[in-house]
C-alpha atoms as a PDB file:
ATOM      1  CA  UNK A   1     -21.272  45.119  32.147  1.00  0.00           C
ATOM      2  CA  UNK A   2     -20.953  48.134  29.745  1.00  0.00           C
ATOM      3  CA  UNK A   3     -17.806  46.207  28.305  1.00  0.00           C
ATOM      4  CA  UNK A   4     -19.562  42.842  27.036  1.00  0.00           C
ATOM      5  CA  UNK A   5     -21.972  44.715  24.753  1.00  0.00           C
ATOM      6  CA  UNK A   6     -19.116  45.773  22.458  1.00  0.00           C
ATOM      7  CA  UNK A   7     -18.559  42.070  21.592  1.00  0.00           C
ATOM      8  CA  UNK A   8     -20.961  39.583  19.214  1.00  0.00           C
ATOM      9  CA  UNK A   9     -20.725  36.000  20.310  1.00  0.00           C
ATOM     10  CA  UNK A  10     -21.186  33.850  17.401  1.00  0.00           C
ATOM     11  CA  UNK A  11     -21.404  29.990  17.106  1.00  0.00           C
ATOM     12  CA  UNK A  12     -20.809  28.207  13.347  1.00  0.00           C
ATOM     13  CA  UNK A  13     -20.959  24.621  14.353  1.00  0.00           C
ATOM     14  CA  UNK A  14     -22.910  22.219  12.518  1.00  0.00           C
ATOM     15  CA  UNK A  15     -23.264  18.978  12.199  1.00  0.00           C
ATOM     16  CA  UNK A  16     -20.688  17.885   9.837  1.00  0.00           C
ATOM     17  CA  UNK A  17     -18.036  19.435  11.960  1.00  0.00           C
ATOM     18  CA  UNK A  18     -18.835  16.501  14.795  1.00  0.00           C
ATOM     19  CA  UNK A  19     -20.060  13.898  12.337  1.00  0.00           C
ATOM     20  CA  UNK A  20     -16.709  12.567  11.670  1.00  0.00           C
ATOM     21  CA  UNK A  21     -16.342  11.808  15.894  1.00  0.00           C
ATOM     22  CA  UNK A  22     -20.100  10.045  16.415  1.00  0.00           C
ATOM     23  CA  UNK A  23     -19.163   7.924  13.424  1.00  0.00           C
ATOM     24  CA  UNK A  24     -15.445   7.287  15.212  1.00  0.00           C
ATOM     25  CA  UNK A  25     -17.774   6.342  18.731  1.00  0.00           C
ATOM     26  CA  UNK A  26     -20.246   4.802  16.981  1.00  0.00           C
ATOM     27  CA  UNK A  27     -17.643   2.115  15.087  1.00  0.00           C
ATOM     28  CA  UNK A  28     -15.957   1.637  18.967  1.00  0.00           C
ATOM     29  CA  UNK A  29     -19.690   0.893  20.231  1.00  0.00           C
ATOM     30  CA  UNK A  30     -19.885  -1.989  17.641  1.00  0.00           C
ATOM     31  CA  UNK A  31     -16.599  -3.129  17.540  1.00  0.00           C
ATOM     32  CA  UNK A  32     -17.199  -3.416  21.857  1.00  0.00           C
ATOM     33  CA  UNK A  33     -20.332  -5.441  21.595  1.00  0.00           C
ATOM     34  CA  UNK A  34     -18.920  -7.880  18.596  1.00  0.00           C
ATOM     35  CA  UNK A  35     -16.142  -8.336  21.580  1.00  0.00           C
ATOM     36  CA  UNK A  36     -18.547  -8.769  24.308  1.00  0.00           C
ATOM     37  CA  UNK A  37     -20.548 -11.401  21.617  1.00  0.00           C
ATOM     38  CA  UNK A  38     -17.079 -13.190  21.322  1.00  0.00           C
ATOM     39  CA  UNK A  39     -16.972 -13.709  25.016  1.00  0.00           C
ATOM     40  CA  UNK A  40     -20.312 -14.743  25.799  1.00  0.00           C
ATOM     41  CA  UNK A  41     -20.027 -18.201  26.870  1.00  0.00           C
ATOM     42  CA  UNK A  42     -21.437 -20.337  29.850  1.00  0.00           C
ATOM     43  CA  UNK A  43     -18.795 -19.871  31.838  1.00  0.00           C
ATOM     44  CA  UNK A  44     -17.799 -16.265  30.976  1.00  0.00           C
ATOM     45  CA  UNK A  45     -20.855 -14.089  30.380  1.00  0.00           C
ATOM     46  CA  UNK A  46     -19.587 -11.513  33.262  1.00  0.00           C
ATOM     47  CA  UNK A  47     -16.223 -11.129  31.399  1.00  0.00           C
ATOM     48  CA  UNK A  48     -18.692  -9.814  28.289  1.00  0.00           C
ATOM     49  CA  UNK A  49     -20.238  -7.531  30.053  1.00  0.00           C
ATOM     50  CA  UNK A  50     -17.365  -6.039  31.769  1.00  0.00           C
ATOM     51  CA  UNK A  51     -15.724  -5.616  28.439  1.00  0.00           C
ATOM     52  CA  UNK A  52     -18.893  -3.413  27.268  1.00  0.00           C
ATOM     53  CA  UNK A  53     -19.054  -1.516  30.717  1.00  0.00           C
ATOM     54  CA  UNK A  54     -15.100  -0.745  30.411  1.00  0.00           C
ATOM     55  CA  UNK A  55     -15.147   0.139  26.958  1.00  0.00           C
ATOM     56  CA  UNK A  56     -18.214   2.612  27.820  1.00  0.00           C
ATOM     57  CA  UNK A  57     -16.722   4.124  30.392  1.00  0.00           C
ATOM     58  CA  UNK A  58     -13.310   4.461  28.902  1.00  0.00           C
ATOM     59  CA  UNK A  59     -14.539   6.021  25.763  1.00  0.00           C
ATOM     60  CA  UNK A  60     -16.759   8.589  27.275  1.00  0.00           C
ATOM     61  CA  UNK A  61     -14.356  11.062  28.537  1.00  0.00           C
ATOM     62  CA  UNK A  62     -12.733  11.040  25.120  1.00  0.00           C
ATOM     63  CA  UNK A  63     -15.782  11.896  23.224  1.00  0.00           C
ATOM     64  CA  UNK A  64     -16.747  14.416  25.865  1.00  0.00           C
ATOM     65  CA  UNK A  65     -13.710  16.017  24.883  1.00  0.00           C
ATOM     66  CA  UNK A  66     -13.637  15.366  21.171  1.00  0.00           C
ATOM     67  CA  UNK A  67     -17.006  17.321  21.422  1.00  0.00           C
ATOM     68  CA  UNK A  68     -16.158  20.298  23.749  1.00  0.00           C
ATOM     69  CA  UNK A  69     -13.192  21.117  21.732  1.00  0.00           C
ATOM     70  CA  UNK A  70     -14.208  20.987  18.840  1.00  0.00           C
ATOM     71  CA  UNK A  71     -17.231  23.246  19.761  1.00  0.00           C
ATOM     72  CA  UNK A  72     -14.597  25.799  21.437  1.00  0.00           C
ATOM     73  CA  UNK A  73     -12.993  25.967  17.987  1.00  0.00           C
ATOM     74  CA  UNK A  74     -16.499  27.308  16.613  1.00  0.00           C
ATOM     75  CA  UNK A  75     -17.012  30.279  18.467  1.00  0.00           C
ATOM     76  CA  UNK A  76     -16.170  33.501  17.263  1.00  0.00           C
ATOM     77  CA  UNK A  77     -16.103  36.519  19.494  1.00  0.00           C
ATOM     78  CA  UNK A  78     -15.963  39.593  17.412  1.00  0.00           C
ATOM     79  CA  UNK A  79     -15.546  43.405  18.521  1.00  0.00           C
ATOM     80  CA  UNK A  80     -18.499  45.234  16.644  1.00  0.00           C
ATOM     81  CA  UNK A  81     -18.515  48.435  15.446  1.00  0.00           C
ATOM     82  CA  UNK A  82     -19.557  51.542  16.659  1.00  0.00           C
ATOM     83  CA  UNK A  83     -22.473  52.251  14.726  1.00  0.00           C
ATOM     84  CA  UNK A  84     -23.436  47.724  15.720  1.00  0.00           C
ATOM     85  CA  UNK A  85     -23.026  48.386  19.331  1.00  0.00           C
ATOM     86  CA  UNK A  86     -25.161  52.026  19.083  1.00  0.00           C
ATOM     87  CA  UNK A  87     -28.286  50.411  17.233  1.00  0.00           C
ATOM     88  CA  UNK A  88     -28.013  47.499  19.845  1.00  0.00           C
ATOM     89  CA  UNK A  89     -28.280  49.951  23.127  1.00  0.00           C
ATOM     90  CA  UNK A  90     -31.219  51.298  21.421  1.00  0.00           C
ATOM     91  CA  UNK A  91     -32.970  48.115  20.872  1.00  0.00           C
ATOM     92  CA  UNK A  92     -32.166  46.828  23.937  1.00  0.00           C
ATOM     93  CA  UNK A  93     -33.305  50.023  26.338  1.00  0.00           C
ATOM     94  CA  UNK A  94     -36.579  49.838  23.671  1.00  0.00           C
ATOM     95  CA  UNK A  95     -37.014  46.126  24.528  1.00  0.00           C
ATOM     96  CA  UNK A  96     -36.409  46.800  28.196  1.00  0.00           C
ATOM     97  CA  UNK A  97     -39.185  49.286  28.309  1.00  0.00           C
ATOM     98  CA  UNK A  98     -42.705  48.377  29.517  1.00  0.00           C
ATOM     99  CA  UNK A  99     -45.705  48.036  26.615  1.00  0.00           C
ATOM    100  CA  UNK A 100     -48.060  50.909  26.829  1.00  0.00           C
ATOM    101  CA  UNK A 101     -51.246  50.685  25.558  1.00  0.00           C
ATOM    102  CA  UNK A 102     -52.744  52.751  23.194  1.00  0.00           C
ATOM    103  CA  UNK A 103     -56.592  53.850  22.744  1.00  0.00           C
END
């Protein structure tokens, strides 16, 4: 466990960096239910909303992924230095201490 405290795990996503991909599901979402409007009908209403379900489900898995990878591509692990990984062991053997009171 001694190992991991050398390393700083660092995340710079932000919202701009998925923006691009809820606008991308968000266009498919309306572009499904203008579909599922064009088939509504008497006779096939069922059709409409298995062209909503199917589009749901098949676009899912593909934001799911648009999302994970792009948040993989935002994480930085970096080695710290010496002196970074000395003044954290301090603060964390401080922090791990109990609070004594004082009179």
């Amino acid at each position: 466990m001694e190992q991991f405290n050398k390393y700083r795990l660092i995340c710079t996503l932000s919202f701009g960096d998925i923006y691009g991909q809820v606008i991308v599901w968000l266009i498919v979402i309306f572009i499904s239910l203008a579909s599922a409007l064009a088939l509504w009908s008497a006779d096939r209403q069922i059709y409409a909303l298995a062209t909503v379900g199917l589009v749901l489900v098949l676009s899912l898995p593909f934001l799911l992924f648009a999302f994970v990878t792009t948040l993989l591509n935002h994480i930085e692990i970096l080695a710290m230095e010496e002196q970074e990984t000395t003044a954290a062991d301090h603060s964390s053997r401080s922090a791990s201490q109990p609070a004594q009171a004082t009179s």
